[in-house]
PDB file of N, CA and C in Angstrom:
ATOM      1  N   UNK A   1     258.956 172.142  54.916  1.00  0.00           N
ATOM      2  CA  UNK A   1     258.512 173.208  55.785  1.00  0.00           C
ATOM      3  C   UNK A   1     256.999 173.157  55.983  1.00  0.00           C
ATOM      4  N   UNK A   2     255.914 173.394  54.981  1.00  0.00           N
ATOM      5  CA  UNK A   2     254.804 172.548  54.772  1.00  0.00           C
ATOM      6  C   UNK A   2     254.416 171.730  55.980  1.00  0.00           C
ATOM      7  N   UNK A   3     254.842 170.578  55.675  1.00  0.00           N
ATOM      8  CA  UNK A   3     254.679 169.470  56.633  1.00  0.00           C
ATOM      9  C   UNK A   3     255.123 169.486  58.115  1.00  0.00           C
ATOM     10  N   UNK A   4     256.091 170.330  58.165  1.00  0.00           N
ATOM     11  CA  UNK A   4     256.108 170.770  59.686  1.00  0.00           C
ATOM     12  C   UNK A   4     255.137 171.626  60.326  1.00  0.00           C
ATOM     13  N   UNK A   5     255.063 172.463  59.641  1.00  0.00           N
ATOM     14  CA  UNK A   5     253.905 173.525  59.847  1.00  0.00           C
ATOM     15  C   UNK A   5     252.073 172.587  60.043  1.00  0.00           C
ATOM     16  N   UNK A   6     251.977 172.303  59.116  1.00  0.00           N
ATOM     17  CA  UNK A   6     250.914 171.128  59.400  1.00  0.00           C
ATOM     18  C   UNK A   6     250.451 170.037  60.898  1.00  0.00           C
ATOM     19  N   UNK A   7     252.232 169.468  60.988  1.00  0.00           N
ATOM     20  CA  UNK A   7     251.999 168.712  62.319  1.00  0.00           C
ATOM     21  C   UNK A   7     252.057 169.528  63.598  1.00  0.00           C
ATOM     22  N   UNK A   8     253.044 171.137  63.113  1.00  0.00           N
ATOM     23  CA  UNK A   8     253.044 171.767  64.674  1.00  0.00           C
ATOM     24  C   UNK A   8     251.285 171.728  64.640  1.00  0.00           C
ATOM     25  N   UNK A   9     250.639 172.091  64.269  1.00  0.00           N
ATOM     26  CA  UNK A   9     249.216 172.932  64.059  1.00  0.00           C
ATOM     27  C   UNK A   9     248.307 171.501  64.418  1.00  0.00           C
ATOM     28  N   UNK A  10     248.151 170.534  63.938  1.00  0.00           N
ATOM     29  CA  UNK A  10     247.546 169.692  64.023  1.00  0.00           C
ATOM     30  C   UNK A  10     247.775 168.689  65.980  1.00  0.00           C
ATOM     31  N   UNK A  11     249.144 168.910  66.271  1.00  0.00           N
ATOM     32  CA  UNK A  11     249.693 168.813  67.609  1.00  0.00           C
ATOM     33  C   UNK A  11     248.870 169.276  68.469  1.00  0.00           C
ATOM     34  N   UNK A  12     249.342 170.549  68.125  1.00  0.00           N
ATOM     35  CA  UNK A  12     248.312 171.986  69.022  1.00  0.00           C
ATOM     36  C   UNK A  12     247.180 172.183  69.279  1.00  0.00           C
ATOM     37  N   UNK A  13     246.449 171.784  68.456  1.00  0.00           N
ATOM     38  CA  UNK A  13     245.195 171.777  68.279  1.00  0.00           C
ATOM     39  C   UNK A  13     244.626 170.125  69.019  1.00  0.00           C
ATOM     40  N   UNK A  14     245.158 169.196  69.029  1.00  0.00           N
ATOM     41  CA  UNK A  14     245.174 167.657  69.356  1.00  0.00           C
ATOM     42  C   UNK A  14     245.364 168.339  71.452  1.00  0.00           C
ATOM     43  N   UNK A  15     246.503 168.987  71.727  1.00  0.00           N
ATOM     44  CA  UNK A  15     246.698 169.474  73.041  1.00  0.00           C
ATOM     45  C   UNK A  15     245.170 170.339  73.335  1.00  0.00           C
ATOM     46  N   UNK A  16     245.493 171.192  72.738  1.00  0.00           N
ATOM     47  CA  UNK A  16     244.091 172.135  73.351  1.00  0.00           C
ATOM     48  C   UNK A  16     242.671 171.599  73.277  1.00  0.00           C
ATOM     49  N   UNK A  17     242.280 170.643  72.835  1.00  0.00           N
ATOM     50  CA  UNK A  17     241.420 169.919  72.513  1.00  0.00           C
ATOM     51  C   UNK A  17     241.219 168.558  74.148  1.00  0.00           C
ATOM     52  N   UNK A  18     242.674 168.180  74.091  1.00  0.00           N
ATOM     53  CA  UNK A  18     242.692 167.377  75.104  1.00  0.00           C
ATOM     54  C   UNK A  18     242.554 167.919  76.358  1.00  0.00           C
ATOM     55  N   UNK A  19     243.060 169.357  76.778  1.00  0.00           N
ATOM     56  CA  UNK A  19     243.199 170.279  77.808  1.00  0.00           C
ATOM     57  C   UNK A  19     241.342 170.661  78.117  1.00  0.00           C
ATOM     58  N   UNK A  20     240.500 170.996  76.872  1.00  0.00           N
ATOM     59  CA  UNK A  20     239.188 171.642  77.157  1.00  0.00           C
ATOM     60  C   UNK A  20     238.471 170.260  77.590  1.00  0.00           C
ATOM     61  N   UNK A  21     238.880 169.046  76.714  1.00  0.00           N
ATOM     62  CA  UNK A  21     237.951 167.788  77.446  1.00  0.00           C
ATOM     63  C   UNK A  21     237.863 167.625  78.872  1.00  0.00           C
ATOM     64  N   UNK A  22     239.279 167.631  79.081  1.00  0.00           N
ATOM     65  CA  UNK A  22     239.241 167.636  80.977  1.00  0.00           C
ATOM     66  C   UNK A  22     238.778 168.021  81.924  1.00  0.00           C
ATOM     67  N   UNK A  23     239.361 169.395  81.395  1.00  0.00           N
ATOM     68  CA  UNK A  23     238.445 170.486  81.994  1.00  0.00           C
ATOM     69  C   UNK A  23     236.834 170.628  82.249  1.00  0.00           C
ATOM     70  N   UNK A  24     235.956 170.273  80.756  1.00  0.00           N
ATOM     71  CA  UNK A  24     234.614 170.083  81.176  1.00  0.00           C
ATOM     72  C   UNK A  24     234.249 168.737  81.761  1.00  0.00           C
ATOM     73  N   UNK A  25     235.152 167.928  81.925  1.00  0.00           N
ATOM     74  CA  UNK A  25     234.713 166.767  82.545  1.00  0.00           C
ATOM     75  C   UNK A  25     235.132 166.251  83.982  1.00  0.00           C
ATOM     76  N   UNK A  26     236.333 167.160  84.370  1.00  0.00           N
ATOM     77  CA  UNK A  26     236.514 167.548  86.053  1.00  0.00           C
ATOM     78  C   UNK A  26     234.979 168.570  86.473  1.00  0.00           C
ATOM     79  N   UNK A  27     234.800 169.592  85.273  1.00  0.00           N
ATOM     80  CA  UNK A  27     233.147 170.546  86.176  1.00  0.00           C
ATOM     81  C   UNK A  27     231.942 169.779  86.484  1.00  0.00           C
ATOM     82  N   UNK A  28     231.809 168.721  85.240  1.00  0.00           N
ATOM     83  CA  UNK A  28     230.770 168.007  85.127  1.00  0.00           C
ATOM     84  C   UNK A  28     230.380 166.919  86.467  1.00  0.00           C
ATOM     85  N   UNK A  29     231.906 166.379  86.710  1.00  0.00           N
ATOM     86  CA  UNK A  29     232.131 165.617  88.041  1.00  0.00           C
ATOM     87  C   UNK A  29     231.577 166.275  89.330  1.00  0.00           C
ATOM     88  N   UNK A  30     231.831 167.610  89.597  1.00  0.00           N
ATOM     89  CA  UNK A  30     231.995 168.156  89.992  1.00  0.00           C
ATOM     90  C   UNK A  30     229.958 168.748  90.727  1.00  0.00           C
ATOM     91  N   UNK A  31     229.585 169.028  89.778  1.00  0.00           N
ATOM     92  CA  UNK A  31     228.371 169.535  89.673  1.00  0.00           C
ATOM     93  C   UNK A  31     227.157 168.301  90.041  1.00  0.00           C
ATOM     94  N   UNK A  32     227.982 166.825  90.040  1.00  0.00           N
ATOM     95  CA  UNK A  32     226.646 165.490  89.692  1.00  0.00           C
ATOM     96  C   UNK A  32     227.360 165.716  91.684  1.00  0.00           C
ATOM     97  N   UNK A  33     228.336 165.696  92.382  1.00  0.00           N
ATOM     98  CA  UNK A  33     228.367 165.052  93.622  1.00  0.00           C
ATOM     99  C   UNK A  33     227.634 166.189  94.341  1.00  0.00           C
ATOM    100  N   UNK A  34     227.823 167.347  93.899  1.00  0.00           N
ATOM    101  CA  UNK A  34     227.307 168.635  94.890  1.00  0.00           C
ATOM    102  C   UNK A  34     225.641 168.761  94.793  1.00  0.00           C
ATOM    103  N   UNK A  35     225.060 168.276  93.767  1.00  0.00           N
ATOM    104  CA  UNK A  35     223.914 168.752  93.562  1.00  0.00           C
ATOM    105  C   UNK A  35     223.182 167.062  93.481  1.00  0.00           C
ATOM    106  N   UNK A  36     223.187 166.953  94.886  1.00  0.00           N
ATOM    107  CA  UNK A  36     222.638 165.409  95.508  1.00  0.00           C
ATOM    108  C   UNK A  36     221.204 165.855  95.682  1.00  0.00           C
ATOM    109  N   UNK A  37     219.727 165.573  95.284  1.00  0.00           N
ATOM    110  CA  UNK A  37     218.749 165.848  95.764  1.00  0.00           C
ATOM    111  C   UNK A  37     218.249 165.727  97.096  1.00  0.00           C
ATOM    112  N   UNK A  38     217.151 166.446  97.919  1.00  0.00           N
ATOM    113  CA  UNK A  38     217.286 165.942  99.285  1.00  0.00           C
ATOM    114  C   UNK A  38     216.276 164.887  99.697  1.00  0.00           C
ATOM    115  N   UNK A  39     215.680 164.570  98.418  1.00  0.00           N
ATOM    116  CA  UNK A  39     214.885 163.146  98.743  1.00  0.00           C
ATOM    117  C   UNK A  39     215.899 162.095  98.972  1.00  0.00           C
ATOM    118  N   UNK A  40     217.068 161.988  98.359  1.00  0.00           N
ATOM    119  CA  UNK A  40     217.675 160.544  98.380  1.00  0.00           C
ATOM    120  C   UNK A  40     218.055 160.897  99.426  1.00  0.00           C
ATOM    121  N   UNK A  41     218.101 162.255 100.351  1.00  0.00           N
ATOM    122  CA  UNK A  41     218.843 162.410 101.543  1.00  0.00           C
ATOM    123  C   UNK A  41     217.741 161.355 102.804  1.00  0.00           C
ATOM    124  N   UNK A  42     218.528 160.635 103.741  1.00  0.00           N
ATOM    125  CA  UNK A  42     217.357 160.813 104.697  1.00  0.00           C
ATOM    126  C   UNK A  42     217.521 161.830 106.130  1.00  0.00           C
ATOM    127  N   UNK A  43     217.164 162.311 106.239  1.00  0.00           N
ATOM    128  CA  UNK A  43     216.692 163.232 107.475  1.00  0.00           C
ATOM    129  C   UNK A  43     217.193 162.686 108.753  1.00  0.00           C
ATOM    130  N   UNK A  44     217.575 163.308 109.814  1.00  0.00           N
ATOM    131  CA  UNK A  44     218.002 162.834 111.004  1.00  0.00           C
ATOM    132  C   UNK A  44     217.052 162.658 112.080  1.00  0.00           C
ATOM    133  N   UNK A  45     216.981 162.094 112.753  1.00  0.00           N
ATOM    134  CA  UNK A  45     215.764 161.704 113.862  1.00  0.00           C
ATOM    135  C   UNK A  45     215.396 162.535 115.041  1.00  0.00           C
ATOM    136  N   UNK A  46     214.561 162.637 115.833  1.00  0.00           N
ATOM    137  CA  UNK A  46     213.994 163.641 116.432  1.00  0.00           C
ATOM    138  C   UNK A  46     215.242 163.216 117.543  1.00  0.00           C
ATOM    139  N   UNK A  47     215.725 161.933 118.157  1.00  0.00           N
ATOM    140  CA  UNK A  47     216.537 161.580 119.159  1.00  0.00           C
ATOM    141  C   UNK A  47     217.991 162.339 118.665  1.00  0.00           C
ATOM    142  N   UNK A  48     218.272 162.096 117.358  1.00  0.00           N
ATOM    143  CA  UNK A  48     219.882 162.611 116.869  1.00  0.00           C
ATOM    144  C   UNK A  48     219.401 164.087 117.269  1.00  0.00           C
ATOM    145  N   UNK A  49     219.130 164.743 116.935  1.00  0.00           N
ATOM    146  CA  UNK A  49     218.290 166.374 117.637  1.00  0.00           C
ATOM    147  C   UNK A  49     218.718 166.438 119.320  1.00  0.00           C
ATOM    148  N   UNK A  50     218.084 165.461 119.980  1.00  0.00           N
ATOM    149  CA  UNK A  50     218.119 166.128 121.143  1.00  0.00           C
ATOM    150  C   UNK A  50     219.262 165.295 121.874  1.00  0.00           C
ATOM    151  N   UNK A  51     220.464 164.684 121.090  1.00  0.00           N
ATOM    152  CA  UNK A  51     221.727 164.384 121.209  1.00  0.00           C
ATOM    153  C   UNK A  51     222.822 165.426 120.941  1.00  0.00           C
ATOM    154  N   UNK A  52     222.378 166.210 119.892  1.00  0.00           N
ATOM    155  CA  UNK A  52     222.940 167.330 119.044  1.00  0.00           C
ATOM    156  C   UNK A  52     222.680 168.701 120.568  1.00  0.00           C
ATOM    157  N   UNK A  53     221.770 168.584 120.730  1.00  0.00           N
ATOM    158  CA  UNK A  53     221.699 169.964 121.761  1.00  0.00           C
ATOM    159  C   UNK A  53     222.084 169.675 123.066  1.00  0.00           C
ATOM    160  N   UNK A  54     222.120 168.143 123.289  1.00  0.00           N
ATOM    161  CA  UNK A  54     222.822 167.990 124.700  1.00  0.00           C
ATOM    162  C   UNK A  54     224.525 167.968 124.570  1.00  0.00           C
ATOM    163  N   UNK A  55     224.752 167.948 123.555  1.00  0.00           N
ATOM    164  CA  UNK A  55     226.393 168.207 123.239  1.00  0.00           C
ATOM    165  C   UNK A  55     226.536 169.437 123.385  1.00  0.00           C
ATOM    166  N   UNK A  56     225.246 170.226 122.958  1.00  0.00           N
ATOM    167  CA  UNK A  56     225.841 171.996 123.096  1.00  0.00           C
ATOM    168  C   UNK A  56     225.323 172.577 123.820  1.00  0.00           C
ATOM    169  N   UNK A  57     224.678 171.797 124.541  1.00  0.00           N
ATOM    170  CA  UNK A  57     224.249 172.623 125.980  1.00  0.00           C
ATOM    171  C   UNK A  57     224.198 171.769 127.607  1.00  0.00           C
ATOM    172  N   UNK A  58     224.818 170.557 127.414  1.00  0.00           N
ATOM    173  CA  UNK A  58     224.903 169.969 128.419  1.00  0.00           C
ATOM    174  C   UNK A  58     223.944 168.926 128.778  1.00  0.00           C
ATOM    175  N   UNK A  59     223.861 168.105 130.012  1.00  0.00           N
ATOM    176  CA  UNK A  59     222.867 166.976 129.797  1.00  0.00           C
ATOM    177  C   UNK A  59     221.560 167.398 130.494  1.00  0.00           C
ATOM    178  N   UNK A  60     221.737 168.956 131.273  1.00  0.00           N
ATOM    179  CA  UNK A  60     220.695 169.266 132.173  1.00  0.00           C
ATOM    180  C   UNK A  60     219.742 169.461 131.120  1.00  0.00           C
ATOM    181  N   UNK A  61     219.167 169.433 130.227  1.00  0.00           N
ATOM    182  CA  UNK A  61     218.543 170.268 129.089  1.00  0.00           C
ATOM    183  C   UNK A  61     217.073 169.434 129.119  1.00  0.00           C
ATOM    184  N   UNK A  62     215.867 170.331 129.255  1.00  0.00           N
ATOM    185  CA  UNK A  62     215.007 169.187 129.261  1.00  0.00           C
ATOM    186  C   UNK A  62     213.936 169.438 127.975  1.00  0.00           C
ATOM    187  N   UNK A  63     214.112 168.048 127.139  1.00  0.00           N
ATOM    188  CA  UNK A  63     213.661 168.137 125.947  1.00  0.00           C
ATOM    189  C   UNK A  63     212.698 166.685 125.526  1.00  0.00           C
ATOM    190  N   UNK A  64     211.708 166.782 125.150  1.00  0.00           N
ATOM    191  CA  UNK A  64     210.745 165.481 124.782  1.00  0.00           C
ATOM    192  C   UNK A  64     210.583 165.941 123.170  1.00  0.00           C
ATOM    193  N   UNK A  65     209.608 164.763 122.587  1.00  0.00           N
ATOM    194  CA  UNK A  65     209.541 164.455 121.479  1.00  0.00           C
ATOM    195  C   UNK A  65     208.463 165.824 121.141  1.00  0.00           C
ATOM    196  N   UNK A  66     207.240 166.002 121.914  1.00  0.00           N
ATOM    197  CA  UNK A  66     206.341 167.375 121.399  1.00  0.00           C
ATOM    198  C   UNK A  66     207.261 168.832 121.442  1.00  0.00           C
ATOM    199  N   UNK A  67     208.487 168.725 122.093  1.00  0.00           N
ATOM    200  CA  UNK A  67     208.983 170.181 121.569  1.00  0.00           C
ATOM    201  C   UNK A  67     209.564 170.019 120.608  1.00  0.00           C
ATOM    202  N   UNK A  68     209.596 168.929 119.651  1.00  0.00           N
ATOM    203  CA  UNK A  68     210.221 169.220 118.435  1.00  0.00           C
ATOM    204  C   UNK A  68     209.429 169.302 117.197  1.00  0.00           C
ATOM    205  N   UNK A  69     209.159 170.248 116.552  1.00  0.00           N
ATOM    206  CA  UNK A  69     208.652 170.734 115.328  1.00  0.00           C
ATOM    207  C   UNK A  69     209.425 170.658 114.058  1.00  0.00           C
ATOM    208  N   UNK A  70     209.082 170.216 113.126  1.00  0.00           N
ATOM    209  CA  UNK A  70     209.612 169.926 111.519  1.00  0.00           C
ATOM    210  C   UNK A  70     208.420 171.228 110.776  1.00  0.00           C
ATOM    211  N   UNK A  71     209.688 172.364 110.261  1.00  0.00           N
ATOM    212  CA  UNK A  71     209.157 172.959 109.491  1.00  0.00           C
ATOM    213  C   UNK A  71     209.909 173.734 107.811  1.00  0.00           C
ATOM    214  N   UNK A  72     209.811 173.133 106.828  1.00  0.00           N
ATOM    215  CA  UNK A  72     210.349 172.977 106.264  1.00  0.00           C
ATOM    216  C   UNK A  72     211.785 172.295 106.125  1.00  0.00           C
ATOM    217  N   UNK A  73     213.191 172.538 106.209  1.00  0.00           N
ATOM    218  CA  UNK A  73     214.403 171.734 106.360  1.00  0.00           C
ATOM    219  C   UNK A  73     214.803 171.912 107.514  1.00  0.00           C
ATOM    220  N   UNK A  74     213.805 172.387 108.817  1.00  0.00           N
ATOM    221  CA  UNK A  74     214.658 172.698 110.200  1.00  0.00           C
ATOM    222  C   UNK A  74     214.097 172.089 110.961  1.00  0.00           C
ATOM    223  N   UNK A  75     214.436 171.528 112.343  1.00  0.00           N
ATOM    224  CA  UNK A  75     213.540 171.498 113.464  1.00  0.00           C
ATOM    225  C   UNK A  75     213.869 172.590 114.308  1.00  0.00           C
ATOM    226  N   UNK A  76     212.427 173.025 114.896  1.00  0.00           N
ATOM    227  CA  UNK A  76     212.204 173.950 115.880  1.00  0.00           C
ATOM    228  C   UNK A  76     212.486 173.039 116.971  1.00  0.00           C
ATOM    229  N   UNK A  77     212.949 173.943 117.914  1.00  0.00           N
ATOM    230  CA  UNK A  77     212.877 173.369 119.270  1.00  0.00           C
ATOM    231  C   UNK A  77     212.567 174.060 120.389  1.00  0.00           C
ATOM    232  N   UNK A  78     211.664 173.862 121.289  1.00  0.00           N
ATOM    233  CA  UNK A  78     211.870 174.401 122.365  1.00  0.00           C
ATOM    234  C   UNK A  78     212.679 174.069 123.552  1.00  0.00           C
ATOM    235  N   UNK A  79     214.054 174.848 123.852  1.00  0.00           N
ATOM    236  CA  UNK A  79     214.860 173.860 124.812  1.00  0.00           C
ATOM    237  C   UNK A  79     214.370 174.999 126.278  1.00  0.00           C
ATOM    238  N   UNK A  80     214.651 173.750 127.187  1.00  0.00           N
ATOM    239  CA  UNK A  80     214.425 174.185 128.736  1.00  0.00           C
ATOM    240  C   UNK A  80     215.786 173.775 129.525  1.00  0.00           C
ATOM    241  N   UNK A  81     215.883 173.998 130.281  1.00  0.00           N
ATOM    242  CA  UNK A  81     217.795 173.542 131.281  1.00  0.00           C
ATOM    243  C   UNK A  81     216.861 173.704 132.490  1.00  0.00           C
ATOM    244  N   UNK A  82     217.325 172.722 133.526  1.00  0.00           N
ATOM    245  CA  UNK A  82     217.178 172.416 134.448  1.00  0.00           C
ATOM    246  C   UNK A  82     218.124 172.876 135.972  1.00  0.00           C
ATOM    247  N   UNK A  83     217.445 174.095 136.283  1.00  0.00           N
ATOM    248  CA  UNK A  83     218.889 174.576 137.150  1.00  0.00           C
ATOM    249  C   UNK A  83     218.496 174.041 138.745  1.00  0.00           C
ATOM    250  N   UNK A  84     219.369 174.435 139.601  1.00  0.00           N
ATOM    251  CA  UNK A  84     219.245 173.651 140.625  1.00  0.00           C
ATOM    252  C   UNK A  84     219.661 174.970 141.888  1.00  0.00           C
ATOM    253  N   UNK A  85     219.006 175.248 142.628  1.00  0.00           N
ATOM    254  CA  UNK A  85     219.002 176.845 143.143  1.00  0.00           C
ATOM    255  C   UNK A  85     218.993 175.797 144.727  1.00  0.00           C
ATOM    256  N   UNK A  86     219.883 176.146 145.939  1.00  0.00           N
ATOM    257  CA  UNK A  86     219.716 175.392 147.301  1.00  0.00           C
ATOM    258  C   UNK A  86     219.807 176.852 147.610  1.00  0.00           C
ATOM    259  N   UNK A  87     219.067 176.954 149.069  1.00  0.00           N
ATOM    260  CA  UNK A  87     219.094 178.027 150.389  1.00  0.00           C
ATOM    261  C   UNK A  87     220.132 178.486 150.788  1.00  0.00           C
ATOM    262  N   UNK A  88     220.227 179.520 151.365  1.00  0.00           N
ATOM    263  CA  UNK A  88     222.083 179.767 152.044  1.00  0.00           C
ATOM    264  C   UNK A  88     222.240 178.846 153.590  1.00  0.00           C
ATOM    265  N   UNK A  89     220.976 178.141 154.206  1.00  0.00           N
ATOM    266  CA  UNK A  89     221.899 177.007 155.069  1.00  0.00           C
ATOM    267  C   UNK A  89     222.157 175.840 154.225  1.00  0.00           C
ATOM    268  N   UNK A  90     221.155 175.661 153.093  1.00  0.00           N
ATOM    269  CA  UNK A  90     221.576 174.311 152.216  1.00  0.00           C
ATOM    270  C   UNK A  90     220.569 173.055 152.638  1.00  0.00           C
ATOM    271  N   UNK A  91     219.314 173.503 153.392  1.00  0.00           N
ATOM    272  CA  UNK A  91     218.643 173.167 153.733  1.00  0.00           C
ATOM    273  C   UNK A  91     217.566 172.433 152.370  1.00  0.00           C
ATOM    274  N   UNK A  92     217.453 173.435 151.818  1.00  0.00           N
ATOM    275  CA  UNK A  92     216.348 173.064 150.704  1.00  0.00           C
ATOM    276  C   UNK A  92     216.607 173.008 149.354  1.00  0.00           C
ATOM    277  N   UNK A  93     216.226 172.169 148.630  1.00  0.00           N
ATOM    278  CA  UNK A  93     217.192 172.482 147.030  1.00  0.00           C
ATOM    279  C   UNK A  93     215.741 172.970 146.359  1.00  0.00           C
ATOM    280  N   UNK A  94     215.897 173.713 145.131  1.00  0.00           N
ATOM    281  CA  UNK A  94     214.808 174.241 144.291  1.00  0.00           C
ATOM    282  C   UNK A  94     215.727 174.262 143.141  1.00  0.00           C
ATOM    283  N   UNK A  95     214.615 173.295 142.244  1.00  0.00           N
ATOM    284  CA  UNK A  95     214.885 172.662 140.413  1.00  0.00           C
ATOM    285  C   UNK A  95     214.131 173.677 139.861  1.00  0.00           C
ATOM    286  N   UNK A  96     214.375 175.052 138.802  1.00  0.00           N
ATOM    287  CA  UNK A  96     213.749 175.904 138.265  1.00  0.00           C
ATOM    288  C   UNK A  96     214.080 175.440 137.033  1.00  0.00           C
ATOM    289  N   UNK A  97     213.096 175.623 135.949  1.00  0.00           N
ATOM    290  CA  UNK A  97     212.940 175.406 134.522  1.00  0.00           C
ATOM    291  C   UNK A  97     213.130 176.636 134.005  1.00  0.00           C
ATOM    292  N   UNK A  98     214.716 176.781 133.267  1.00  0.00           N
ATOM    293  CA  UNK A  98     214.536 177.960 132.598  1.00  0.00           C
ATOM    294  C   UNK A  98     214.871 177.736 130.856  1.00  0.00           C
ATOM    295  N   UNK A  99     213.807 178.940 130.040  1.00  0.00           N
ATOM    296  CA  UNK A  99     213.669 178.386 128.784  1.00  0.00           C
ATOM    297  C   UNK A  99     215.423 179.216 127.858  1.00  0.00           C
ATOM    298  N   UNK A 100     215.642 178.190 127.193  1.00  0.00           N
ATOM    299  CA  UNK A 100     216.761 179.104 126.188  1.00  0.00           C
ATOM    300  C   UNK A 100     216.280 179.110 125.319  1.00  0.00           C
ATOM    301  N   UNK A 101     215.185 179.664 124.689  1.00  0.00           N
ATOM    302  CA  UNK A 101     214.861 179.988 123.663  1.00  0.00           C
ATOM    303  C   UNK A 101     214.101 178.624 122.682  1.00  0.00           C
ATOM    304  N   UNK A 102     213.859 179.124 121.548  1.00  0.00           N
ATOM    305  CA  UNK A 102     213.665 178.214 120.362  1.00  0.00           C
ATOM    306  C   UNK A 102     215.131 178.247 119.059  1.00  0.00           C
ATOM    307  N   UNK A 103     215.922 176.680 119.482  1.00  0.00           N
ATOM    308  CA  UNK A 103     216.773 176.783 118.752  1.00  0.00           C
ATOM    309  C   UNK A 103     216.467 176.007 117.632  1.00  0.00           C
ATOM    310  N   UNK A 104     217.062 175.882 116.547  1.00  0.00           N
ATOM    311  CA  UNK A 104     217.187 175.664 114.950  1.00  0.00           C
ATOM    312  C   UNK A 104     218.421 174.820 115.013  1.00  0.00           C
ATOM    313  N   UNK A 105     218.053 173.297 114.707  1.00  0.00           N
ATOM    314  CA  UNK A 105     218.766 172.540 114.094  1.00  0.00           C
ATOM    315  C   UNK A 105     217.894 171.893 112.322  1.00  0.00           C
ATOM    316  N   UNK A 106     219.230 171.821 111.606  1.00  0.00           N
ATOM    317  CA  UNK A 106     219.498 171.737 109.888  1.00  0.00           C
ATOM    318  C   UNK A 106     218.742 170.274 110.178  1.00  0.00           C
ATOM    319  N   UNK A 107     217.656 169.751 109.318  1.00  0.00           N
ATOM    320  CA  UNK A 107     217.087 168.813 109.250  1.00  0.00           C
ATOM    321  C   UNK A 107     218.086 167.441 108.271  1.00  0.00           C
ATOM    322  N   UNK A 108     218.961 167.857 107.279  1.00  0.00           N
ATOM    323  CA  UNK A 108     219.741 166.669 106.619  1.00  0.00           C
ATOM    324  C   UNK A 108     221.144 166.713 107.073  1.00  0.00           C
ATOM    325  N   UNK A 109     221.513 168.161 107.944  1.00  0.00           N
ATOM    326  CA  UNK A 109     223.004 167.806 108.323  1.00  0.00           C
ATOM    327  C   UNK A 109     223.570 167.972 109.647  1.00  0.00           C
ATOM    328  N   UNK A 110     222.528 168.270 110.402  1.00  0.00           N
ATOM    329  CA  UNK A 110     222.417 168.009 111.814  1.00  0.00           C
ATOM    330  C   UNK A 110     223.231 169.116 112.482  1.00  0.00           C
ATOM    331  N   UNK A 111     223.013 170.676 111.467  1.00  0.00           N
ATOM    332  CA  UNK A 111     223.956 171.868 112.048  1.00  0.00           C
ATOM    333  C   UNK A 111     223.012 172.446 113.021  1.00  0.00           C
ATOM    334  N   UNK A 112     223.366 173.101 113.971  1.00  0.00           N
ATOM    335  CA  UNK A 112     223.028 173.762 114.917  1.00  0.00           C
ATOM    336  C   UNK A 112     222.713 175.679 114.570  1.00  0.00           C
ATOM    337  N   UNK A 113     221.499 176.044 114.337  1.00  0.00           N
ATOM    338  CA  UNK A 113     221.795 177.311 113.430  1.00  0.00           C
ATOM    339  C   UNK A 113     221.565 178.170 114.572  1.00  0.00           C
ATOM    340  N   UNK A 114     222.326 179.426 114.464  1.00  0.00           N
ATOM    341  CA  UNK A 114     222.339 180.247 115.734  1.00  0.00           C
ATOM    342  C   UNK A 114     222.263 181.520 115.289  1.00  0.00           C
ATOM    343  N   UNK A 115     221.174 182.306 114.873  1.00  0.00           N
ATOM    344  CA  UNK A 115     220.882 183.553 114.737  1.00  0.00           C
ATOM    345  C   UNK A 115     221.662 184.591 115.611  1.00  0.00           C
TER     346      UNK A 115
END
């Protein structure tokens, strides 16, 4: 009886032992992929930027390299759209520059941030 008692206990203890290893070593896994520094990251380019806003705002969008600002993990942008206004005979066309604001794209993951 002894000796049974011994191996249930020694079993049990061998299981729960094997169960807590896992466990801290699935968190541990877990914690090294999520917590990537953002130096080894590299940053996306001022062109991936104004690829990123012509997907979400179309190709009229008029954007050069001085409206883009790096300030801390974002770029600023100043975007402009290019509208196209004709007369009621259709005589004359008029290209007006209108501004949408200063939008916020994520400097390492290329999100589009929209206040």
């Amino acid at each position: 009886m002894n000796k049974k008692i011994i191996r249930i206990s020694l079993l049990s203890i061998m299981i729960f032992s094997l169960i807590v290893g896992c466990n801290k070593s699935k968190f541990n896994d877990n914690t090294n992929s999520n917590s990537i520094d953002k130096k080894e990251i590299n940053p996306i380019s001022k062109s991936t930027v104004i690829n990123i806003l012509k997907a979400e705002y179309g190709e009229n969008i008029l954007i050069n390299n001085d409206d883009i600002k790096i300030i801390g993990d974002l770029y600023f942008v100043d975007v402009y759209v290019e509208v196209e206004d004709s007369d009621d005979e259709g005589h004359e066309t008029h290209i007006h520059r209108q501004s949408l604001g200063t939008q916020k794209v994520d400097k390492y993951t290329g999100e589009l941030i929209i206040e």
